[in-house]
Structures are given as structure tokens and as C-alpha cells.
N, C-alpha and C. Protein backbone atom coordinates (compact mmCIF):
# COMPACT_ATOMS: atom_id res chain seq x y z
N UNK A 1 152.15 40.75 222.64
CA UNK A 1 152.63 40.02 223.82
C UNK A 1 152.20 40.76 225.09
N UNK A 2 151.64 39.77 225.80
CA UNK A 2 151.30 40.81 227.17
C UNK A 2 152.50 41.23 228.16
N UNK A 3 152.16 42.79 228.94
CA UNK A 3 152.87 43.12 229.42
C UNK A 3 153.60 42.21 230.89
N UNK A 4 154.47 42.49 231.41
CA UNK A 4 155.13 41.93 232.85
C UNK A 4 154.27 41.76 233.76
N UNK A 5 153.46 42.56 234.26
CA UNK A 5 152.35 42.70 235.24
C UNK A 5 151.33 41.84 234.49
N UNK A 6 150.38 41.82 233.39
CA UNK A 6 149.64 41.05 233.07
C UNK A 6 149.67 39.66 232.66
N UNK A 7 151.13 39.60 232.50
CA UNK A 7 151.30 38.06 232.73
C UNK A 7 151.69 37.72 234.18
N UNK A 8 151.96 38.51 234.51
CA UNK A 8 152.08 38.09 236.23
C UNK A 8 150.63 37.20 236.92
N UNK A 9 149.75 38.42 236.47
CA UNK A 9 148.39 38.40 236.94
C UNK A 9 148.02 36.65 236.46
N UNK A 10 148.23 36.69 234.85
CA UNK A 10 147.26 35.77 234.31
C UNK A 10 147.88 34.18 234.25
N UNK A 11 149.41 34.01 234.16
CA UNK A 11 150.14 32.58 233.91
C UNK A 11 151.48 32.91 235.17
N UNK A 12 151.22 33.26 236.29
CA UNK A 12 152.03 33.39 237.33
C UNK A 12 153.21 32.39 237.27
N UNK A 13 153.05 31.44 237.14
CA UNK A 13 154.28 30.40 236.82
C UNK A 13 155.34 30.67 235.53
N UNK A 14 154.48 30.90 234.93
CA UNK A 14 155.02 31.29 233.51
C UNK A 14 156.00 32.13 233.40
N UNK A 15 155.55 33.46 234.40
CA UNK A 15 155.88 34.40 234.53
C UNK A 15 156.97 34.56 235.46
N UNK A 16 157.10 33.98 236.38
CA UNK A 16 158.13 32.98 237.27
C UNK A 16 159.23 32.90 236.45
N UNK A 17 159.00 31.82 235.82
CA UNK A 17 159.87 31.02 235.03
C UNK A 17 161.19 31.95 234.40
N UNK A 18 159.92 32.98 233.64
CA UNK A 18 160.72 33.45 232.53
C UNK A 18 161.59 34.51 233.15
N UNK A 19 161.48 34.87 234.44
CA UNK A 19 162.41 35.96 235.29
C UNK A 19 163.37 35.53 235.67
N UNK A 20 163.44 34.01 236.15
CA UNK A 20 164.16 33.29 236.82
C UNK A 20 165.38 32.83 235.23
N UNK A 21 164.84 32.31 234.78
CA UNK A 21 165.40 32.40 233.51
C UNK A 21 166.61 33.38 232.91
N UNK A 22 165.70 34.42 232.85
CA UNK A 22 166.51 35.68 232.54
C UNK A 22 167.63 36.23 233.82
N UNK A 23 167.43 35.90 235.05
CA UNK A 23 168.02 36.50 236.38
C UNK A 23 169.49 35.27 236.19
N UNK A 24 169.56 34.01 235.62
CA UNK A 24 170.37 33.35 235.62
C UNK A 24 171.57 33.72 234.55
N UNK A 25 170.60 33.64 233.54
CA UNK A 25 171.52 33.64 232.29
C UNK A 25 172.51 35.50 232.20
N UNK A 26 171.82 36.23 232.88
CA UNK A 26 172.67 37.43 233.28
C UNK A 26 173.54 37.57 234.65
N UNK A 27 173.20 36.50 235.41
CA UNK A 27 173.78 37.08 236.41
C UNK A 27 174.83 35.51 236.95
N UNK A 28 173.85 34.64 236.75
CA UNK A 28 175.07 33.65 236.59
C UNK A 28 173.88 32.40 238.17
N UNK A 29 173.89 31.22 238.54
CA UNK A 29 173.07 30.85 239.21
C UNK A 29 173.03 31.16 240.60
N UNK A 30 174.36 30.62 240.78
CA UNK A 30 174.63 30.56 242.26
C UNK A 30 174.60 32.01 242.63
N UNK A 31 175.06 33.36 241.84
CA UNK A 31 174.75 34.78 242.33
C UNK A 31 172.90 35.54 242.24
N UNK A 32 172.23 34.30 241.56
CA UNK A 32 170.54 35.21 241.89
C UNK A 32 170.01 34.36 243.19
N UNK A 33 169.02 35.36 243.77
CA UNK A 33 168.79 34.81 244.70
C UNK A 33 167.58 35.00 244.29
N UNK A 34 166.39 34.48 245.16
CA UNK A 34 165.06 34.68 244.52
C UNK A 34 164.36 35.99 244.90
N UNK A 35 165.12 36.79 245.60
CA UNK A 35 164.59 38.07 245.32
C UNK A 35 165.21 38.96 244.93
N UNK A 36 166.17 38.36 243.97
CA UNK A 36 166.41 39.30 242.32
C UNK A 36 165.45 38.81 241.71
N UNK A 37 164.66 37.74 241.71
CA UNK A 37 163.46 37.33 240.71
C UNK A 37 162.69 37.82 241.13
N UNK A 38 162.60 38.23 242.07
CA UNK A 38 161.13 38.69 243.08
C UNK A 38 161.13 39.97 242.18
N UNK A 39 162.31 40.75 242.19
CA UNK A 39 162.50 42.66 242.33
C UNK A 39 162.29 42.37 240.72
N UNK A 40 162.90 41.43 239.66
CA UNK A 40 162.44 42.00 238.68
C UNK A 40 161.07 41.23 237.63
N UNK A 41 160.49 41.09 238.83
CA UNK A 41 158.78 40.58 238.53
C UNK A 41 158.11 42.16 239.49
N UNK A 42 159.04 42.63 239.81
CA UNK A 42 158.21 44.06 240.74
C UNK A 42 156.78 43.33 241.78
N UNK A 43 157.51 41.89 242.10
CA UNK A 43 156.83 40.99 243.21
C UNK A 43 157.49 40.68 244.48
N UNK A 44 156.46 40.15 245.20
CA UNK A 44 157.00 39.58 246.49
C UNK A 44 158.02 38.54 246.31
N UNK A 45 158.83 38.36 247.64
CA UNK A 45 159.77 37.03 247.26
C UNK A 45 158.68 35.74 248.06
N UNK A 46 157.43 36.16 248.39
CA UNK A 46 156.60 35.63 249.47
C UNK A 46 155.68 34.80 248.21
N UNK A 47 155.73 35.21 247.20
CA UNK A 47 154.78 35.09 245.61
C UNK A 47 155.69 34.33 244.36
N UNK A 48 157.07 34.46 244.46
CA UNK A 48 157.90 33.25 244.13
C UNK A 48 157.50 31.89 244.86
N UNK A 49 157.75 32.11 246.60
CA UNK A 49 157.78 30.63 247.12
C UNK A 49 156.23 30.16 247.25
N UNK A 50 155.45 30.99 246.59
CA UNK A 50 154.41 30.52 246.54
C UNK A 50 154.25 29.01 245.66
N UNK A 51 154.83 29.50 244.67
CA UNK A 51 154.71 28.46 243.28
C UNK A 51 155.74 27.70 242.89
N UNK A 52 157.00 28.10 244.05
CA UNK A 52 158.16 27.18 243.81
C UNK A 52 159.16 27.30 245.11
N UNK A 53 159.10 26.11 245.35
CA UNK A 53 159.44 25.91 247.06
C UNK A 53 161.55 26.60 247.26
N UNK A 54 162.14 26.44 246.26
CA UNK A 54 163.58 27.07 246.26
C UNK A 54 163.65 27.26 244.93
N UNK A 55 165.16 27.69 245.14
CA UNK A 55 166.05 27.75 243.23
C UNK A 55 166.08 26.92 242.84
N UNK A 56 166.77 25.91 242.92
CA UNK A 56 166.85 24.54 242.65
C UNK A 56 165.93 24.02 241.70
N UNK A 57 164.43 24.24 242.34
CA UNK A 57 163.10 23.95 241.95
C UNK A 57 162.71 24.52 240.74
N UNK A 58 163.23 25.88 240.84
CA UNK A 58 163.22 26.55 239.62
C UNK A 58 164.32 26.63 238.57
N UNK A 59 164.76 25.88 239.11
CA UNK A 59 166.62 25.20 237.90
C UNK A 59 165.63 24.10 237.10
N UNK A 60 165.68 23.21 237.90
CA UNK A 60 164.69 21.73 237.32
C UNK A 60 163.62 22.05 236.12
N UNK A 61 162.49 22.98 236.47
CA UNK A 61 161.57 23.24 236.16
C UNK A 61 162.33 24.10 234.71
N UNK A 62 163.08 25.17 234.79
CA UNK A 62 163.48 25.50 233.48
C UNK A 62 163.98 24.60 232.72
N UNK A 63 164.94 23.93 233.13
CA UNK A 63 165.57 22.61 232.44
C UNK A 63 164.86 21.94 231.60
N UNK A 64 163.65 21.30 232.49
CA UNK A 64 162.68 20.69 231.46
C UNK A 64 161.83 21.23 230.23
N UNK A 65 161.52 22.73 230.67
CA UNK A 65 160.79 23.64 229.90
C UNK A 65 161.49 23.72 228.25
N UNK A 66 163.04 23.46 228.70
CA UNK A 66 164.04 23.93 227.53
C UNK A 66 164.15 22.82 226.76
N UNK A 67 163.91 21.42 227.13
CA UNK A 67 163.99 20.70 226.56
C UNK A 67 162.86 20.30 226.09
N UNK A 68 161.65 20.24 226.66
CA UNK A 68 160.33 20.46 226.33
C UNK A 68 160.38 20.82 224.81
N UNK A 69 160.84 22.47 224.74
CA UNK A 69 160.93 22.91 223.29
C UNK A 69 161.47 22.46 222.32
N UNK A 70 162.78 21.71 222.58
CA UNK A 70 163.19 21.18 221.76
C UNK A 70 162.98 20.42 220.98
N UNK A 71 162.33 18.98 221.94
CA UNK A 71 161.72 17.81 221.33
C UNK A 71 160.73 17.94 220.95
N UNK A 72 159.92 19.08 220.93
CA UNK A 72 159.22 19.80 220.65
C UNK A 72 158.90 20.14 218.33
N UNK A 73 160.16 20.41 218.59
CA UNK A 73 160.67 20.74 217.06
C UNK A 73 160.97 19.98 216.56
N UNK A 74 162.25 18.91 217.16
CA UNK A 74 162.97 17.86 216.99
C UNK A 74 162.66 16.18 216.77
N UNK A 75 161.49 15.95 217.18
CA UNK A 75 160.89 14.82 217.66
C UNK A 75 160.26 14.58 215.87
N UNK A 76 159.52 15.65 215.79
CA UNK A 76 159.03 15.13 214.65
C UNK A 76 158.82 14.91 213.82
N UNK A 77 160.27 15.84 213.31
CA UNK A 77 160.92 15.22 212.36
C UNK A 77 161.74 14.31 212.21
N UNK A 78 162.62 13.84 213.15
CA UNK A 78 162.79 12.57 213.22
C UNK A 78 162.03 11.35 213.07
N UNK A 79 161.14 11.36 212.66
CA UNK A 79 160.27 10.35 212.64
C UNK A 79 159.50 10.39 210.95
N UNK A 80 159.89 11.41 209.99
CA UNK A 80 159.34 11.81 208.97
C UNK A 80 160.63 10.60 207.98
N UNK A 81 160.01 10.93 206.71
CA UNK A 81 160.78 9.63 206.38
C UNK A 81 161.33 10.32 205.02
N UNK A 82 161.96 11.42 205.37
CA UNK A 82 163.28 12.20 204.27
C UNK A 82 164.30 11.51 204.54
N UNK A 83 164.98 11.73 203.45
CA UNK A 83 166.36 11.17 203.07
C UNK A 83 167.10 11.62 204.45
N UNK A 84 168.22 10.70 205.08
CA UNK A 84 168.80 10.99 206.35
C UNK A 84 168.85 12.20 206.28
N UNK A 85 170.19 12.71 205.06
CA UNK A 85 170.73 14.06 205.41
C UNK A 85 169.67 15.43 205.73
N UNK A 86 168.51 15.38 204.66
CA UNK A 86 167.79 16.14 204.83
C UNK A 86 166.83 16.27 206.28
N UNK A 87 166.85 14.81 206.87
CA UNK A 87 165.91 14.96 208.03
C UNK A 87 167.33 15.46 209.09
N UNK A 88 168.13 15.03 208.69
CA UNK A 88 169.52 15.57 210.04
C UNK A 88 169.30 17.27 209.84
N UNK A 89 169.47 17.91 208.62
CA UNK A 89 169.37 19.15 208.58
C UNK A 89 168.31 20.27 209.12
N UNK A 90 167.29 19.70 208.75
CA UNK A 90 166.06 20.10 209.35
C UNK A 90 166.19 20.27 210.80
N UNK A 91 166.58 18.70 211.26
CA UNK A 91 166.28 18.90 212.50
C UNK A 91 167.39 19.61 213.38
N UNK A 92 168.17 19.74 213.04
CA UNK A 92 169.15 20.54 213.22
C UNK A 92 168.80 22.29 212.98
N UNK A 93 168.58 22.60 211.72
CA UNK A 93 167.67 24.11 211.87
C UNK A 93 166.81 24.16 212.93
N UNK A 94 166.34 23.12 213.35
CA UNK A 94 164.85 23.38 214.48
C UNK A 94 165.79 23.59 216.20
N UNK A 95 166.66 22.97 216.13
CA UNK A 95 167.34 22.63 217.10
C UNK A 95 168.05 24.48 217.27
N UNK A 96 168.43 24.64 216.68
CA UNK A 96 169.37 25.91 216.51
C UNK A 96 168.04 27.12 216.97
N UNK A 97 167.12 26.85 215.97
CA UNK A 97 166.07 27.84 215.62
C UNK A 97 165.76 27.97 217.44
N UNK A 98 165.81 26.34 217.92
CA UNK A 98 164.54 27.11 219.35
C UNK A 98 165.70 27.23 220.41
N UNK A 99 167.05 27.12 219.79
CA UNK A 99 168.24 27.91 220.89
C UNK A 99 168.04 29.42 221.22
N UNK A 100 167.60 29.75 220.18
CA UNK A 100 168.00 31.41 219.75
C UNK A 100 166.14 31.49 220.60
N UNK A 101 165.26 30.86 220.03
CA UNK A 101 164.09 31.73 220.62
C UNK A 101 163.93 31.37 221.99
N UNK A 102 164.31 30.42 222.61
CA UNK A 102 164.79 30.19 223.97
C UNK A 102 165.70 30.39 224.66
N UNK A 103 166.55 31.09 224.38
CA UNK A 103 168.09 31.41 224.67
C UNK A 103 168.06 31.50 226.30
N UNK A 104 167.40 32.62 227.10
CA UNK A 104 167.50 32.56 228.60
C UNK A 104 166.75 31.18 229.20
N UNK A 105 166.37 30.47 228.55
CA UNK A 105 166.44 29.34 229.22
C UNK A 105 167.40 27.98 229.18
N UNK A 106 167.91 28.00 227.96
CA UNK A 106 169.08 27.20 227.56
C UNK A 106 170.08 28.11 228.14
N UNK A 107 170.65 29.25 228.33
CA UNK A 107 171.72 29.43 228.57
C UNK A 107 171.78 29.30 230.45
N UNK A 108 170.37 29.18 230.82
CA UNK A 108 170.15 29.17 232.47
C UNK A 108 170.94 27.55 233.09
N UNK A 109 170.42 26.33 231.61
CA UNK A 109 170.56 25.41 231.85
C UNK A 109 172.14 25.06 232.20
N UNK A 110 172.45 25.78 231.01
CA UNK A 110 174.17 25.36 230.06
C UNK A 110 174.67 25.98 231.38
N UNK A 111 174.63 27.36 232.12
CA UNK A 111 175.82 27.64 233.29
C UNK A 111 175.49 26.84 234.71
N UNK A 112 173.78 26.51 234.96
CA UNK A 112 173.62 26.43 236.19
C UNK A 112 174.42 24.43 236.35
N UNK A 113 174.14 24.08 235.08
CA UNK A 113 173.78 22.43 235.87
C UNK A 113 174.78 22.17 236.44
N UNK A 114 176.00 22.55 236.42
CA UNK A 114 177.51 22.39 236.95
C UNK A 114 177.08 22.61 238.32
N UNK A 115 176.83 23.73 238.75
CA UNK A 115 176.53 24.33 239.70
C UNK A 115 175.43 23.28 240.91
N UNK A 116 174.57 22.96 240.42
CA UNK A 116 173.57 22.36 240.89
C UNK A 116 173.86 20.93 241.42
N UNK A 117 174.43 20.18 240.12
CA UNK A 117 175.21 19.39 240.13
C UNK A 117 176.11 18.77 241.27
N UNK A 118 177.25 20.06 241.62
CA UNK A 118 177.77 19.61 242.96
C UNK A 118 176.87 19.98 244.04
N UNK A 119 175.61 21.12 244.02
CA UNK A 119 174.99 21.36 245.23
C UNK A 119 174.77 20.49 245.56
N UNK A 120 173.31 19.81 244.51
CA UNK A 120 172.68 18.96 245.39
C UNK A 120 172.44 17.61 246.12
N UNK A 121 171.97 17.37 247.20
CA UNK A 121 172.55 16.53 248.07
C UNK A 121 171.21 15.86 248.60
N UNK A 122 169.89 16.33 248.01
CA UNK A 122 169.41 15.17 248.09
C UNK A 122 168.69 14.23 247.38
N UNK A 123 167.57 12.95 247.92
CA UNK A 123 167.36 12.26 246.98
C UNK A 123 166.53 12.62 245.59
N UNK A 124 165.94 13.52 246.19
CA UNK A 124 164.81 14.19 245.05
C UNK A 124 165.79 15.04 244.22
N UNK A 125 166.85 15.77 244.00
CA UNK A 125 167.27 16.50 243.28
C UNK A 125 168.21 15.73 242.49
N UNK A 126 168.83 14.26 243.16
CA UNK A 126 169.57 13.36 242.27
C UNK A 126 168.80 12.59 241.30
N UNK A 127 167.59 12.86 241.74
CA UNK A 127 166.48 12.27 241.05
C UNK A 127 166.08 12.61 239.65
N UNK A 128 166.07 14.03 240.07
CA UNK A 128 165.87 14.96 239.01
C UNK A 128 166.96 15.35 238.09
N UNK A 129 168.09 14.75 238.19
CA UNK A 129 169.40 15.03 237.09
C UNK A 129 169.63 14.07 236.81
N UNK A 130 168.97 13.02 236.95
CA UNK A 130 169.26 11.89 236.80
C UNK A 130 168.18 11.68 235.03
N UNK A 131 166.56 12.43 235.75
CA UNK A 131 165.91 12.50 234.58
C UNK A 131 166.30 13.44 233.80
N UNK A 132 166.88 14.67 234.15
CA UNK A 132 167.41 15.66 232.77
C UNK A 132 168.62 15.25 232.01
N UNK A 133 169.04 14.31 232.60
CA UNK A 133 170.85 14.11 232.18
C UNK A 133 169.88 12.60 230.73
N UNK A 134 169.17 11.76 230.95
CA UNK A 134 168.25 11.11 230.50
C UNK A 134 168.05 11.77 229.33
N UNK A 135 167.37 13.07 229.23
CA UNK A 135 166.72 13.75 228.35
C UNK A 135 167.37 14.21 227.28
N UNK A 136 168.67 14.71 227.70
CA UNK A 136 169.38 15.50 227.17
C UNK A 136 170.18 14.64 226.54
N UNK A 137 170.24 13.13 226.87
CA UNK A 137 170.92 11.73 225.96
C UNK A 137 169.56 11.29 224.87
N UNK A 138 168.95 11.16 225.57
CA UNK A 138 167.25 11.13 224.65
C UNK A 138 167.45 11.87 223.01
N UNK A 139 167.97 13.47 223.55
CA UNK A 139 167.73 14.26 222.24
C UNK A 139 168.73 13.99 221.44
N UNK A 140 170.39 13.50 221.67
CA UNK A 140 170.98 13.18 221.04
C UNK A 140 171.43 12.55 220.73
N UNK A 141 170.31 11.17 221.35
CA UNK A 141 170.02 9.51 220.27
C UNK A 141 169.41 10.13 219.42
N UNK A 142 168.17 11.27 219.27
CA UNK A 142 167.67 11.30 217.56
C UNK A 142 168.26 11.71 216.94
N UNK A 143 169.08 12.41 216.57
CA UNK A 143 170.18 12.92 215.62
C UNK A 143 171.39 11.28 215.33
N UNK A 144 171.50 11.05 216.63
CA UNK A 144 172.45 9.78 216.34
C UNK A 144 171.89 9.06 215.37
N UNK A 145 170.71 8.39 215.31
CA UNK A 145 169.99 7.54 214.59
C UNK A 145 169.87 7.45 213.44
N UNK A 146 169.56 9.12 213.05
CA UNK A 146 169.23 9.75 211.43
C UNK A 146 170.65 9.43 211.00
N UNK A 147 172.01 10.20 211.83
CA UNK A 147 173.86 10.06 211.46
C UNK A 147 173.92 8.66 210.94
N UNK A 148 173.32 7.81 211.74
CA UNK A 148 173.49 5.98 211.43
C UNK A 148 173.18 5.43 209.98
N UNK A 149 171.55 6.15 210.15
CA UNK A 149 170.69 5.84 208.89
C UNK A 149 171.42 6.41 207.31
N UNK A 150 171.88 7.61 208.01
CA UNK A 150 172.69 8.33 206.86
C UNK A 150 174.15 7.25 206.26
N UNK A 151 174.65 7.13 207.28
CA UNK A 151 176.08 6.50 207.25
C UNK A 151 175.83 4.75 206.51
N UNK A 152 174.68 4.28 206.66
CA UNK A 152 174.48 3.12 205.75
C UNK A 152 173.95 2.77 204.50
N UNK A 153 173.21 4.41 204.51
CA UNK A 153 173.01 4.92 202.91
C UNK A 153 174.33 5.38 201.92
N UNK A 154 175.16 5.81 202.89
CA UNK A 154 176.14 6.32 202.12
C UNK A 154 176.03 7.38 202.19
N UNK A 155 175.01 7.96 202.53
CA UNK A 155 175.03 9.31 202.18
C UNK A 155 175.26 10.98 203.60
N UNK A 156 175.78 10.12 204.20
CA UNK A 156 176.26 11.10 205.11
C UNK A 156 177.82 9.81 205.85
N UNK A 157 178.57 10.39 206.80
CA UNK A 157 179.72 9.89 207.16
C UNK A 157 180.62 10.45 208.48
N UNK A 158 180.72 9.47 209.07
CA UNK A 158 181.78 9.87 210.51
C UNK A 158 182.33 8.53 210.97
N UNK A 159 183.87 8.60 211.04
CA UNK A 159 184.19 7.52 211.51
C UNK A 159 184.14 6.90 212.74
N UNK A 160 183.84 7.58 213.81
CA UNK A 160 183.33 7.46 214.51
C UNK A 160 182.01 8.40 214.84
N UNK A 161 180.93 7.81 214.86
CA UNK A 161 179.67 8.75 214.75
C UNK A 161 179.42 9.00 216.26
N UNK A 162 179.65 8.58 217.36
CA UNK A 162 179.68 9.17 218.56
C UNK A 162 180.81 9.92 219.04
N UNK A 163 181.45 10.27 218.41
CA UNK A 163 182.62 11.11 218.94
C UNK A 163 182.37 12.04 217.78
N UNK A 164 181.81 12.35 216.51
CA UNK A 164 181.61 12.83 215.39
C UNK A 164 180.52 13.81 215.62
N UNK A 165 178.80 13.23 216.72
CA UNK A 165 178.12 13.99 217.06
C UNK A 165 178.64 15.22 217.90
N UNK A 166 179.45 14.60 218.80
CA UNK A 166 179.87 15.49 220.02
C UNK A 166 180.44 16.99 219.49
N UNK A 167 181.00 17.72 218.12
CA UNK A 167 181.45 18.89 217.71
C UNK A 167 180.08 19.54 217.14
N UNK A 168 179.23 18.44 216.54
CA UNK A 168 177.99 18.84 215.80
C UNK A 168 177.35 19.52 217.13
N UNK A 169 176.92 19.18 217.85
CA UNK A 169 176.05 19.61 219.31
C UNK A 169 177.08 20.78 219.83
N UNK A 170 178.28 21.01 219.74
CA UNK A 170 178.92 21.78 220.23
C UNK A 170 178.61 23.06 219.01
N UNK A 171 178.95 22.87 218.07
CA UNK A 171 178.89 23.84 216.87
C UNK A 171 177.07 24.49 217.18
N UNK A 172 176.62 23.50 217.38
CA UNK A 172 175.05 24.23 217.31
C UNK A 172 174.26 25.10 219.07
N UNK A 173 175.14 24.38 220.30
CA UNK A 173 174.92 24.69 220.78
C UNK A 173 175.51 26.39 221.39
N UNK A 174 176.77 26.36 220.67
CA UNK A 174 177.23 27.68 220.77
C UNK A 174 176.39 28.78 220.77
N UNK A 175 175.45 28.76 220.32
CA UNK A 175 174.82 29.70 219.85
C UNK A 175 174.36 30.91 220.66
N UNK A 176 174.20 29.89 222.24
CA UNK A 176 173.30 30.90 222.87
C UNK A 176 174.06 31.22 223.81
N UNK A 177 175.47 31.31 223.79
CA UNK A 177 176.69 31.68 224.59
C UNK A 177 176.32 33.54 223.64
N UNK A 178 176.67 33.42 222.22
CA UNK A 178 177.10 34.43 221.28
C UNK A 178 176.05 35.20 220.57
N UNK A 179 174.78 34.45 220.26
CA UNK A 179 173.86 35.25 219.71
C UNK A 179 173.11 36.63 220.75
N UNK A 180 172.87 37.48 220.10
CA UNK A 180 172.62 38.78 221.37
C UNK A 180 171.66 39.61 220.09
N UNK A 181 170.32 39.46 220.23
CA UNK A 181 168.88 40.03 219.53
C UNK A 181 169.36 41.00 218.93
N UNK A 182 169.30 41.49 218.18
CA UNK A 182 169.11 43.47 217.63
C UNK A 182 167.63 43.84 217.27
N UNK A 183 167.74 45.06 218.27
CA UNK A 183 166.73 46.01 217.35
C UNK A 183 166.30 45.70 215.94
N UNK A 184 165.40 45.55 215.43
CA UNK A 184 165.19 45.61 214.00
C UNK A 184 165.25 44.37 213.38
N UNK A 185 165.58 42.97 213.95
CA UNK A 185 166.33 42.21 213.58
C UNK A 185 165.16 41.57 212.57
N UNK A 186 165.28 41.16 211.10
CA UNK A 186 163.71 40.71 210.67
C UNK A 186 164.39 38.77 210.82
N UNK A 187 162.90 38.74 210.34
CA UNK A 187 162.87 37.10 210.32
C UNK A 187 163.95 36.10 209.07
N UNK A 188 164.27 37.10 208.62
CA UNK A 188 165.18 36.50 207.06
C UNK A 188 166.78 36.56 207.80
N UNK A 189 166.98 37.74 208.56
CA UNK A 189 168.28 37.18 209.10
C UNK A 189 168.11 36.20 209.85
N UNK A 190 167.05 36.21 211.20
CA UNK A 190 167.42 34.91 211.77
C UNK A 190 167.86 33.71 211.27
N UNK A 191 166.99 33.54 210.14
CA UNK A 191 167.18 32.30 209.59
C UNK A 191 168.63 32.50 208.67
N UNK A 192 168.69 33.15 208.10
CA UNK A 192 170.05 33.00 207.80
C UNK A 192 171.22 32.82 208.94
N UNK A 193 171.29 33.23 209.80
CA UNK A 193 171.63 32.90 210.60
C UNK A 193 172.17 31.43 210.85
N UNK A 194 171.02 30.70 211.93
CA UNK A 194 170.75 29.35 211.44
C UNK A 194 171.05 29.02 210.35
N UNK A 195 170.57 29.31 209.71
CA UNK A 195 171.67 28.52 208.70
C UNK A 195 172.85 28.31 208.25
N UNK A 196 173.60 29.58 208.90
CA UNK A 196 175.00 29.71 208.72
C UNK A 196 175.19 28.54 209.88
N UNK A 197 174.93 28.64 211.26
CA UNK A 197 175.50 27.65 211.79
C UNK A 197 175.30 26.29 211.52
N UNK A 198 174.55 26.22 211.09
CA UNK A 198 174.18 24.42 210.64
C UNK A 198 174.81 24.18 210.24
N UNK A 199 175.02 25.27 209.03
CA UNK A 199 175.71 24.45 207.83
C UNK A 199 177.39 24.37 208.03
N UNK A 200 177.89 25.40 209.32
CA UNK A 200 179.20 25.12 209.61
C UNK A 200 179.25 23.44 210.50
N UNK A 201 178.26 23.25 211.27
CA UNK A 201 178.50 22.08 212.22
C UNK A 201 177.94 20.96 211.33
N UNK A 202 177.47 21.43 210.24
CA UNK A 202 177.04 19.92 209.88
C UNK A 202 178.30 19.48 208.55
N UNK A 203 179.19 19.95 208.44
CA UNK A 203 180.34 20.08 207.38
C UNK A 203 180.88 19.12 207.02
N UNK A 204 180.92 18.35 208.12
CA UNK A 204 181.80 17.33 208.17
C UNK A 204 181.15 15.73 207.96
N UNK A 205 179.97 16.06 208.59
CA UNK A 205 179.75 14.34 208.13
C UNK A 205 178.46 14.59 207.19
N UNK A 206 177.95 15.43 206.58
CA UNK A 206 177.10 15.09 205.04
C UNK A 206 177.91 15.78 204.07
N UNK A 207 177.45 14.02 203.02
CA UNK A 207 178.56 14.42 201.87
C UNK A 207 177.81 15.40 201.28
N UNK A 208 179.12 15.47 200.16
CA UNK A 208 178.84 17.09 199.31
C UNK A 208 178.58 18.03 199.85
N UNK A 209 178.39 18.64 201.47
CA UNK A 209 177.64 19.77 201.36
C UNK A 209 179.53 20.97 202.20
């Protein structure tokens, strides 16, 4: 992985992003300013507004990035033609999986949008929550769909499947409130991991498991 400075140099936005990212999810939104992003890019705050005109701008822009990944994972398996439960599960591991490898950007999302939310005041930023609030219903019509497909097979169940999703998304989204990397950590725990949470949020509406 390239170092701080050489990604500075080479994907400047990128590199943006991922400070701004990290400056939120530690410090909280409304307390970074952009030259805590500046100081820990060891950059100008003159080289932030280069590539992004406020915070805000750089709220939006992570937002999408995070969801980007998701549907990313998520999209296409939904569209594969496994048995419901198994395509709900999957996509659910993928969902979890790119919480944890995205975490400072989902967790930037999960504290700031409240925040942003009541800021902003104008048309372009109502604009823009208007399309993330969109997105973020987007990702959890595909899970709804597979729950449906399941629920007329028989083989998965919620009596109400929109009030039934809402603990599933909660159970999975927890994650990036509580998960915190270790040293050493190999690739067999992660996934165990994930899998422990799936398999707690998905408990309730696939049978047998």
C-alpha cells in the first residue's frame, strides 16, 4: 500500500477522502474542521479547497463512496439466481464484509448525516440527501426482494417483512460502531467474524438456521 505522502502526490482526492473520513469517524463531524484534514494529510488547508469547495462537499462525496462499495458487493448477487436464503446470506456477508473494510467511511456517514441534515440549507445540499437518502432505500429494496422471494418459497419468514428488515440492517450495521482492527488480525477471523454477525441478524426470518 502506498505511503500518505505518495498517495497524496498520486490520487489527491483519494487521499482527501480517506483523511476526511478518518478525521470524522474519530472526532465526530461538526468538531473537524478542514484543517484537521489538512494537518493530518501534513497538507495545506489551501490543497483540501482545492479539490473540495467545503465539508459538506466532503460529507456527500464520502457518503456516496460508501455506498458505492456496497452495491458494489451487494448488487450482484442479488441478481444471481440461488435459493432466496442463500442469496440473502451472501449478500449479507458482503454487506457486513465491506462495513468492516470501510468502516471510517460508514461510520463518517452513520454520525455525520444527522448533523448535516439539520445544517443544510441549501438547494444543492437538499439535493444531495435527497439522492443519498434514495440510495440507502435502493440498498434495502435488494435484500427486501430476496426476504419476499424467500417468504413465498417458504423458505425464509417475517410477519411483517418491512418492519422485520429494519433489526436485520440494525444487527449488521452495528458493526462499525464496535469492530476496532487488531494487530495480527488474519483473514479467517475476519470472516468468522462476519459470520458471527450474520448469522445473529439473520436468526429470525430464515428457517432452520
Amino acid at each position: 500500500m502506498a505511503d500518505q505522502s505518495e498517495a497524496l502526490a498520486c490520487e489527491p482526492r483519494n487521499a482527501i477522502l480517506d483523511a476526511a473520513a478518518l478525521c470524522f469517524m474519530e472526532r465526530g463531524f461538526n468538531a473537524t474542521s478542514i484543517d484537521d484534514i489538512a494537518r493530518r494529510l501534513s497538507a495545506t488547508k489551501g490543497m483540501v479547497y482545492h479539490y473540495f469547495g467545503s465539508k459538506a462537499e466532503l460529507f456527500f462525496e464520502i457518503h456516496h463512496r460508501a455506498m458505492d462499495a456496497l452495491f458494489a458487493e451487494v448488487e450482484p448477487v442479488a441478481e444471481q439466481s440461488l435459493p432466496a436464503p442463500q442469496r440473502f446470506t451472501e449478500m449479507a456477508r458482503r454487506y457486513v464484509r465491506t462495513l468492516i473494510e470501510t468502516q471510517p467511511y460508514q461510520r463518517a456517514v452513520s454520525e455525520a448525516v444527522q448533523m448535516v441534515l439539520r445544517n443544510s440549507t441549501t438547494e444543492d445540499q437538499r439535493s444531495q440527501l435527497t439522492r443519498l437518502q434514495e440510495r440507502r432505500n435502493r440498498c434495502e429494496a435488494l435484500f427486501m426482494t430476496v426476504l419476499e422471494e424467500g417468504m413465498a418459497e417458504g423458505t425464509m419468514c417475517a410477519l411483517r417483512p418491512r418492519v422485520s428488515i429494519k433489526p436485520v440492517f440494525g444487527a449488521m450495521n452495528s458493526v462499525i460502531n464496535w469492530y476496532h482492527p487488531r494487530d495480527g488480525e488474519t483473514e479467517e477471523e475476519i470472516q468468522a467474524l462476519v459470520d458471527e454477525v450474520v448469522g445473529v441478524a439473520l436468526r429470525g426470518i430464515i428457517k432452520g438456521s
